[in-house]
PDB file of N, CA and C in Angstrom:
ATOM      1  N   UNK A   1      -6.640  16.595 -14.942  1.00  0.00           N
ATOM      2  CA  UNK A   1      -7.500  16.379 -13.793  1.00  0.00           C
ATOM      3  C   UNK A   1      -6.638  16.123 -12.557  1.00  0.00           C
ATOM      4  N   UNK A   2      -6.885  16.942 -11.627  1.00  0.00           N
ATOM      5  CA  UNK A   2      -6.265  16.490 -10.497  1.00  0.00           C
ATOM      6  C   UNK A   2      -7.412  16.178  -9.457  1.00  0.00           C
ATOM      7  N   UNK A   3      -7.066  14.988  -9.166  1.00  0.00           N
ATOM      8  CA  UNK A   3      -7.757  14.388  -8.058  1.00  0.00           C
ATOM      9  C   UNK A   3      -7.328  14.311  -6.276  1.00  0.00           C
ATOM     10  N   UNK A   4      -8.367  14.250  -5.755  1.00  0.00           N
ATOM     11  CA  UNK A   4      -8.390  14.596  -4.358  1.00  0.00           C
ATOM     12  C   UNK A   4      -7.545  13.366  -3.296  1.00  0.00           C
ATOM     13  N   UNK A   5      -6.918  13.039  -2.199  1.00  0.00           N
ATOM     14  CA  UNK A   5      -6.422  12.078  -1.460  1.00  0.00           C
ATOM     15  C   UNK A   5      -7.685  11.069  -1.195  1.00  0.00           C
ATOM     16  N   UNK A   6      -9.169  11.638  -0.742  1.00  0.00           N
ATOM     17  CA  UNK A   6     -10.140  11.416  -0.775  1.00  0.00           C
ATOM     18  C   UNK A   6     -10.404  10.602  -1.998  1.00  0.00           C
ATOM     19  N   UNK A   7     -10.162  11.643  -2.917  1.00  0.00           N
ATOM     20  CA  UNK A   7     -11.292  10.953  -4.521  1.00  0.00           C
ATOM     21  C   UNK A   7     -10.342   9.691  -4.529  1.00  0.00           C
ATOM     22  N   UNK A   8      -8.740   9.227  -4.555  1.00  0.00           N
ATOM     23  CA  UNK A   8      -8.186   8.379  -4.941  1.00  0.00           C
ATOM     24  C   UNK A   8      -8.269   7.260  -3.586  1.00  0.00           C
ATOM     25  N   UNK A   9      -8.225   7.984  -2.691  1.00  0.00           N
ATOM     26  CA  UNK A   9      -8.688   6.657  -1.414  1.00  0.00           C
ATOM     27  C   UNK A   9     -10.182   5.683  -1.519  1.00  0.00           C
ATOM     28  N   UNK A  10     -11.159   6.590  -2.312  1.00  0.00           N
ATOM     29  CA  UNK A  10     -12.402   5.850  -2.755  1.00  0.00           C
ATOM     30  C   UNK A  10     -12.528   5.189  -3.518  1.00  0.00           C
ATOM     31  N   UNK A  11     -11.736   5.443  -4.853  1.00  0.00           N
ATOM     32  CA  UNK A  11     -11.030   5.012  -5.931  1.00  0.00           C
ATOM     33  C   UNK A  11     -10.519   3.339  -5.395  1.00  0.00           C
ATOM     34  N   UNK A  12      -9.752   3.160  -4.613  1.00  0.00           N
ATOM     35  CA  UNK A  12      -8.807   2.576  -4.735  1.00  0.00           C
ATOM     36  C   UNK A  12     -10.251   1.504  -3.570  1.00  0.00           C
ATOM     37  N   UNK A  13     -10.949   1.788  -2.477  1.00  0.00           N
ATOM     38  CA  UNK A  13     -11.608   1.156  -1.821  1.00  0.00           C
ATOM     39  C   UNK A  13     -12.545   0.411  -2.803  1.00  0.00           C
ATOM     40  N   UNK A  14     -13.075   1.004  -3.792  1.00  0.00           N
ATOM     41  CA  UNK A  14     -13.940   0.556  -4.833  1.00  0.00           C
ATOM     42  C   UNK A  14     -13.569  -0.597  -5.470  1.00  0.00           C
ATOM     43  N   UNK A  15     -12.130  -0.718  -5.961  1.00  0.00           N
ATOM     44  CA  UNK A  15     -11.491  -2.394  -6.604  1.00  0.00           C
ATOM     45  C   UNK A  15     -11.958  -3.537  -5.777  1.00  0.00           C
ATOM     46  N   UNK A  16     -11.788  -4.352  -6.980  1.00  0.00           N
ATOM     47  CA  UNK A  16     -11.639  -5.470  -6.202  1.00  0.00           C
ATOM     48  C   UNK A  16     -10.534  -6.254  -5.368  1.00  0.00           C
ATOM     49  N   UNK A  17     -10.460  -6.974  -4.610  1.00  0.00           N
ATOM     50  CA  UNK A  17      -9.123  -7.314  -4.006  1.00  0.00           C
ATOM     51  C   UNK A  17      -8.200  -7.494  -4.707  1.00  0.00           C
ATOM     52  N   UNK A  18      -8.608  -8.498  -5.936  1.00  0.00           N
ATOM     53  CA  UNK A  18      -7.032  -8.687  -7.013  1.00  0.00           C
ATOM     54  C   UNK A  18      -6.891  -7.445  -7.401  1.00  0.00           C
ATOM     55  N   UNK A  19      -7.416  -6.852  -7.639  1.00  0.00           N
ATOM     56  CA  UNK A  19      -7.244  -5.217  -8.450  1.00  0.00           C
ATOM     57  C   UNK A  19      -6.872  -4.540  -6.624  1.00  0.00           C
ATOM     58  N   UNK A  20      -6.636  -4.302  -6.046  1.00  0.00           N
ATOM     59  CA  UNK A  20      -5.944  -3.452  -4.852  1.00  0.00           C
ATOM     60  C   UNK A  20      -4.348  -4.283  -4.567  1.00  0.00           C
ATOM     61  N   UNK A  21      -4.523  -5.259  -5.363  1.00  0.00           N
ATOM     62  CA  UNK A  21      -3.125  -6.478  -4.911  1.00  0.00           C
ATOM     63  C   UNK A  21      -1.967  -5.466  -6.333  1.00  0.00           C
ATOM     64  N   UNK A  22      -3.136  -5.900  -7.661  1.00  0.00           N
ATOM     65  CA  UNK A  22      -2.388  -5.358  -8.747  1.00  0.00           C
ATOM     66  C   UNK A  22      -1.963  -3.945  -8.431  1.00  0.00           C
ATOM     67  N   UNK A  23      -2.629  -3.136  -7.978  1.00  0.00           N
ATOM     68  CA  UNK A  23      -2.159  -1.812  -8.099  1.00  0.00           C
ATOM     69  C   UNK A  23      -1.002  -1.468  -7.230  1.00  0.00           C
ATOM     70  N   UNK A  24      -0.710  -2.324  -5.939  1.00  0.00           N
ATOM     71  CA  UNK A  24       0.169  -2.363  -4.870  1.00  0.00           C
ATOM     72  C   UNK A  24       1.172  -3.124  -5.808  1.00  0.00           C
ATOM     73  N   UNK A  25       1.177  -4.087  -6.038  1.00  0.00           N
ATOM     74  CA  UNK A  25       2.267  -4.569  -7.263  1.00  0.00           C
ATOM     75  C   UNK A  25       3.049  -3.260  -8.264  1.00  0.00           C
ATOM     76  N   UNK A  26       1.965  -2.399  -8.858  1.00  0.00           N
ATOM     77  CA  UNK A  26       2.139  -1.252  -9.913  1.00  0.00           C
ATOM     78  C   UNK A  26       3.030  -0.418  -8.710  1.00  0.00           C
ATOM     79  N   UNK A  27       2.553  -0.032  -7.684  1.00  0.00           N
ATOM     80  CA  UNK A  27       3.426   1.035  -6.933  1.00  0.00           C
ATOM     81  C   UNK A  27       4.452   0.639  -6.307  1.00  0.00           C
ATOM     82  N   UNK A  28       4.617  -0.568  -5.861  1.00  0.00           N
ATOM     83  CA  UNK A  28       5.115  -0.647  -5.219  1.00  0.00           C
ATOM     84  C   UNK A  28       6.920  -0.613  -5.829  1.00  0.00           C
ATOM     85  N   UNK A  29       7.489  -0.623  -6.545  1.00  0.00           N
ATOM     86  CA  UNK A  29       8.797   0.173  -7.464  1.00  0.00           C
ATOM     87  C   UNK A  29       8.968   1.476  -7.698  1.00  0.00           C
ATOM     88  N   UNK A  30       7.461   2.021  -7.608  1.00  0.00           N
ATOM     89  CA  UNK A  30       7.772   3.578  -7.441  1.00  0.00           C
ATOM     90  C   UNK A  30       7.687   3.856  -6.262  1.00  0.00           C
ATOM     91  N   UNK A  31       7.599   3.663  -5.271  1.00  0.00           N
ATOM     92  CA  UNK A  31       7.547   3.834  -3.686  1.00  0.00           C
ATOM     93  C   UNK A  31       8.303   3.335  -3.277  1.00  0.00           C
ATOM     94  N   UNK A  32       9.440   2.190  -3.713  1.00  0.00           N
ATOM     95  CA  UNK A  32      10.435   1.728  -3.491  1.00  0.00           C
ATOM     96  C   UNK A  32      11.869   2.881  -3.921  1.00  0.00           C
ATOM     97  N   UNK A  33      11.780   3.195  -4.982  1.00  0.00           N
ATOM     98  CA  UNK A  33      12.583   4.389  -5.505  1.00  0.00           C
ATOM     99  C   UNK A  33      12.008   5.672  -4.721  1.00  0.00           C
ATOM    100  N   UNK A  34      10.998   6.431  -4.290  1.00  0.00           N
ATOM    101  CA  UNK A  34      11.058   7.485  -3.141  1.00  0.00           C
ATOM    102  C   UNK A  34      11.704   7.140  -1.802  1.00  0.00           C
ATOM    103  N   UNK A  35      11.201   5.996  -1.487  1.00  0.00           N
ATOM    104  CA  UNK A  35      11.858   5.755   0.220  1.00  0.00           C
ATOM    105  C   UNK A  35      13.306   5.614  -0.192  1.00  0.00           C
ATOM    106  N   UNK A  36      13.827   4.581  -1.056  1.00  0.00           N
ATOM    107  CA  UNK A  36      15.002   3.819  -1.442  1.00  0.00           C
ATOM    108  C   UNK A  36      16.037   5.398  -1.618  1.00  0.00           C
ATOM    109  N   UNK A  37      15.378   6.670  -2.234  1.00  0.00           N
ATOM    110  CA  UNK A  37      16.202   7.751  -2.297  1.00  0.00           C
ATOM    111  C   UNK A  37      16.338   8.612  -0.822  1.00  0.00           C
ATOM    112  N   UNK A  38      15.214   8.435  -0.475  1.00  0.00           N
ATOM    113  CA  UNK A  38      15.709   9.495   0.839  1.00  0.00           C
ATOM    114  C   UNK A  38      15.659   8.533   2.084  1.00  0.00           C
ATOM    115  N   UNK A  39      15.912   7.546   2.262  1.00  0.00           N
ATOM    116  CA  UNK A  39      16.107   6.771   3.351  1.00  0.00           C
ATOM    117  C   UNK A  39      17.521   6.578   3.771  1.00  0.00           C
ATOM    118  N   UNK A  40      17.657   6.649   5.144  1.00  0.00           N
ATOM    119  CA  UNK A  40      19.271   6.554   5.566  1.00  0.00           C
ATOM    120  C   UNK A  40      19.572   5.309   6.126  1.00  0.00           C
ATOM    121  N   UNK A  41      20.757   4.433   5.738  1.00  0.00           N
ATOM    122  CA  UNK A  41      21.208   3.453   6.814  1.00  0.00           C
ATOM    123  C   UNK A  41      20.487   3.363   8.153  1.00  0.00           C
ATOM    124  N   UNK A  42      20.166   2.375   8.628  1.00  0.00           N
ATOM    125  CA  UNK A  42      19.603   1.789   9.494  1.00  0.00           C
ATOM    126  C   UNK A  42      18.483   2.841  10.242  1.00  0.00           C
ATOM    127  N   UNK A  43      17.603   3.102   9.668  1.00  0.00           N
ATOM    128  CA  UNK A  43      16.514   3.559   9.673  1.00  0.00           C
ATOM    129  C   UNK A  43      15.356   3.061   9.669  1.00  0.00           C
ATOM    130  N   UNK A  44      15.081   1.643   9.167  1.00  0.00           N
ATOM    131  CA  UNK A  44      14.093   0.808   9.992  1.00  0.00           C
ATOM    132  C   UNK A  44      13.372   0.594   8.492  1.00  0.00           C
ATOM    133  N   UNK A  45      13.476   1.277   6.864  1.00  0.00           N
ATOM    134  CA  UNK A  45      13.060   1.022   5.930  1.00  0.00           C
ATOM    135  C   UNK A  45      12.741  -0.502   5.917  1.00  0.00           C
ATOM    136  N   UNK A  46      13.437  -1.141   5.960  1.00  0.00           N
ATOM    137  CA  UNK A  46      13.591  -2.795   5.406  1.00  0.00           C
ATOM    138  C   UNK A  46      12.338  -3.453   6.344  1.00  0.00           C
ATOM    139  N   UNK A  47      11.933  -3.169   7.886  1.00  0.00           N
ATOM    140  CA  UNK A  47      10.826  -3.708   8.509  1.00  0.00           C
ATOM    141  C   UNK A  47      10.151  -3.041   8.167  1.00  0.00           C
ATOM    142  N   UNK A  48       9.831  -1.959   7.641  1.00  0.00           N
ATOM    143  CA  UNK A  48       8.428  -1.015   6.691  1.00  0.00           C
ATOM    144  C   UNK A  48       8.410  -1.567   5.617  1.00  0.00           C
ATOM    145  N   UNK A  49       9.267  -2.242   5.356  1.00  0.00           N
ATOM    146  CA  UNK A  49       8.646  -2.430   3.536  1.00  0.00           C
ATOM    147  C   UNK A  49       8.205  -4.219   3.984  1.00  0.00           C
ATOM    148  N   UNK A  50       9.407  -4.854   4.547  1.00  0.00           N
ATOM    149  CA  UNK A  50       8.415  -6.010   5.240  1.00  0.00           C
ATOM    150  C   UNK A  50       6.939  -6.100   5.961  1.00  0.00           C
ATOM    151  N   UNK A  51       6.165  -5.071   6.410  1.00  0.00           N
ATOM    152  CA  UNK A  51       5.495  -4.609   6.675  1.00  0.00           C
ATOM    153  C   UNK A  51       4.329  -4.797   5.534  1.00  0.00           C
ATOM    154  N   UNK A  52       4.878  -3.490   4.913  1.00  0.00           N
ATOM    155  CA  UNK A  52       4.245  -3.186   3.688  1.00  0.00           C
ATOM    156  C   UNK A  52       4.013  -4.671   2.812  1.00  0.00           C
ATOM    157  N   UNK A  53       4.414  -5.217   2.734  1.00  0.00           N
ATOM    158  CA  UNK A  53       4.563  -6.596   1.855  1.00  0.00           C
ATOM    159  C   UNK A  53       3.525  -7.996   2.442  1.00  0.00           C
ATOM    160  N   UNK A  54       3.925  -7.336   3.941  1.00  0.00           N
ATOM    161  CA  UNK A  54       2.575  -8.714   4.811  1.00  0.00           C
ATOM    162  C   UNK A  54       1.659  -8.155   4.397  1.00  0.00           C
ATOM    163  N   UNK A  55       0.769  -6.504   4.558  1.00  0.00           N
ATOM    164  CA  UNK A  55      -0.290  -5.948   4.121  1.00  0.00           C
ATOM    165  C   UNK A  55      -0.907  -6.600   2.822  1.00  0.00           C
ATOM    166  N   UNK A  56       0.232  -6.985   1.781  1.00  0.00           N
ATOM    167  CA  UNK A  56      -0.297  -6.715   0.840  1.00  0.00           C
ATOM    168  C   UNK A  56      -0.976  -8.583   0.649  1.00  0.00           C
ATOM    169  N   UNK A  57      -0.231  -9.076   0.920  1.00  0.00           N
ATOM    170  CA  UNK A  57      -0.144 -10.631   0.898  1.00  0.00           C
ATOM    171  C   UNK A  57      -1.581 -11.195   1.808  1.00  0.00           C
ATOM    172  N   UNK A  58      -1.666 -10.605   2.811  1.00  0.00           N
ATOM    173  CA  UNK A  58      -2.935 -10.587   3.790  1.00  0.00           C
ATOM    174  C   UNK A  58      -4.291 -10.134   2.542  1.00  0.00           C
ATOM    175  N   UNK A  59      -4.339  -8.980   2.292  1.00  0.00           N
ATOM    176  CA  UNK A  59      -5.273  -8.526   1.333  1.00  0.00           C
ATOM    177  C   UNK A  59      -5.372  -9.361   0.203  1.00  0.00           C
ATOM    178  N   UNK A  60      -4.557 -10.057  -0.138  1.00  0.00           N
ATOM    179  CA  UNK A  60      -4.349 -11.092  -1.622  1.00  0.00           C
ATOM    180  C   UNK A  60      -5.260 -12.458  -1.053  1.00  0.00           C
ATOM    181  N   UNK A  61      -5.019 -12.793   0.299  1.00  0.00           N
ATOM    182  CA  UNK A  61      -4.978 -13.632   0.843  1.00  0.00           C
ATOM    183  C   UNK A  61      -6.911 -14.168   1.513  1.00  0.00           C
ATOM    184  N   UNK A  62      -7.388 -12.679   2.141  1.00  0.00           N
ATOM    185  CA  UNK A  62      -8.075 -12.626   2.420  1.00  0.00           C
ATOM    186  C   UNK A  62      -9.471 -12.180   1.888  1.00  0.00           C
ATOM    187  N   UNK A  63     -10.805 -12.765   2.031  1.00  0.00           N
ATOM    188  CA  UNK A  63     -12.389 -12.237   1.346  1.00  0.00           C
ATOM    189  C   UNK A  63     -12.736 -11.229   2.864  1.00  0.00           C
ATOM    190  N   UNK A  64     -12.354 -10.967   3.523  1.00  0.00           N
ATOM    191  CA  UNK A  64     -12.800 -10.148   4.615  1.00  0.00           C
ATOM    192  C   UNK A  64     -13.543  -8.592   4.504  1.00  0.00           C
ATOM    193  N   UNK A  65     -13.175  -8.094   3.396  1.00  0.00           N
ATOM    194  CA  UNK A  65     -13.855  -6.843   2.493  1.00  0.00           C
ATOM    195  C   UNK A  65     -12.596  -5.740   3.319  1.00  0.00           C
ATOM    196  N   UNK A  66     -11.771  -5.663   3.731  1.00  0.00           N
ATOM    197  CA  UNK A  66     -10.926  -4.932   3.824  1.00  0.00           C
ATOM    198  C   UNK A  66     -10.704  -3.988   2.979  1.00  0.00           C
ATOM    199  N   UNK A  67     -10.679  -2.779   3.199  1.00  0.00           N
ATOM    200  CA  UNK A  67      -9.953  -2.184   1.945  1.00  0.00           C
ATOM    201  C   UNK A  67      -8.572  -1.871   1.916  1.00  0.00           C
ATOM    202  N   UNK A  68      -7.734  -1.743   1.117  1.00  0.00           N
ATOM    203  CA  UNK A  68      -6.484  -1.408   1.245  1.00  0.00           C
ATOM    204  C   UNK A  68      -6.177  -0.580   1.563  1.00  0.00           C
ATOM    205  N   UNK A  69      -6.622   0.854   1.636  1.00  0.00           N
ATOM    206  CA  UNK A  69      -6.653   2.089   2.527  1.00  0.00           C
ATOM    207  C   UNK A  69      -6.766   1.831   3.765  1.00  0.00           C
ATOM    208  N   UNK A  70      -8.000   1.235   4.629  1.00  0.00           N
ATOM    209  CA  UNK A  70      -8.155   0.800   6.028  1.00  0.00           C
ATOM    210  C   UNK A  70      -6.511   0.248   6.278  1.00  0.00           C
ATOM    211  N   UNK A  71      -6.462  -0.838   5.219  1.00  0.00           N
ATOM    212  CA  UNK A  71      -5.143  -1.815   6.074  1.00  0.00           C
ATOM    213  C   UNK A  71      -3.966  -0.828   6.097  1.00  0.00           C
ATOM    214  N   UNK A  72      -3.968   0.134   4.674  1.00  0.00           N
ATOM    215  CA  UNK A  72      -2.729   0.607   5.384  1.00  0.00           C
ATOM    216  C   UNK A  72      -2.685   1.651   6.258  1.00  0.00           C
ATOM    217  N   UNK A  73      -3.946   2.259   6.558  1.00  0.00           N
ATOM    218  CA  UNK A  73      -4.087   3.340   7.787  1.00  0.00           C
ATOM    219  C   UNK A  73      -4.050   2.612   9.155  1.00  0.00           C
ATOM    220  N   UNK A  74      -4.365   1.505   9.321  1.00  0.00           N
ATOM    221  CA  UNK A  74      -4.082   0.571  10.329  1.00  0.00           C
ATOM    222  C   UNK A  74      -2.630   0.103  10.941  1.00  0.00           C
ATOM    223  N   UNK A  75      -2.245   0.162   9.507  1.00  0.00           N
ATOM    224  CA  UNK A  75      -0.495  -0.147   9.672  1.00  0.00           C
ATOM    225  C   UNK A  75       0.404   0.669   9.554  1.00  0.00           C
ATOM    226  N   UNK A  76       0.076   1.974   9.436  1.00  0.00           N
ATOM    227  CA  UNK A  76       0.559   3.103   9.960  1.00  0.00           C
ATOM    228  C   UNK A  76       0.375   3.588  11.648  1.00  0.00           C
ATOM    229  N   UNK A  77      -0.688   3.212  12.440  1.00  0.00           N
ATOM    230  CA  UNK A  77      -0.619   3.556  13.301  1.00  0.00           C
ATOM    231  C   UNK A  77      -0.434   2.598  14.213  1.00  0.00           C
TER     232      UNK A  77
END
């Protein structure tokens, strides 16, 4: 089955907060090993993944109904 960016962004809006915390926990070593391979010296990785890490801690943190998609399309732009 291959699923859509869509089908897995709905997917992922549907959890519950601990379950969008856990799954960011699950990726976050494999998304560490893609950037960690093609990222160059002082390229700004280390405040993206600090970044990435407030996102996730905020969402752990917060009942606001956020989804983790919103926050990180938010924190992309």
């Amino acid at each position: 089955m291959v699923a859509s960016l869509k089908e897995v962004e709905a997917l992922v809006d549907s959890l519950a907060k601990a379950d969008q915390v856990r799954l960011l926990q699950y990726l976050l070593p494999r998304v560490a090993d893609v950037v960690g391979g093609s990222a160059t010296a002082g390229s700004g990785g280390e405040d993206a993944w600090l970044e990435f890490r407030r996102v996730g801690e905020r969402l752990a943190a917060t009942e606001n109904g956020e989804s983790i998609t919103q926050s990180i399309t938010d924190m992309r732009r």
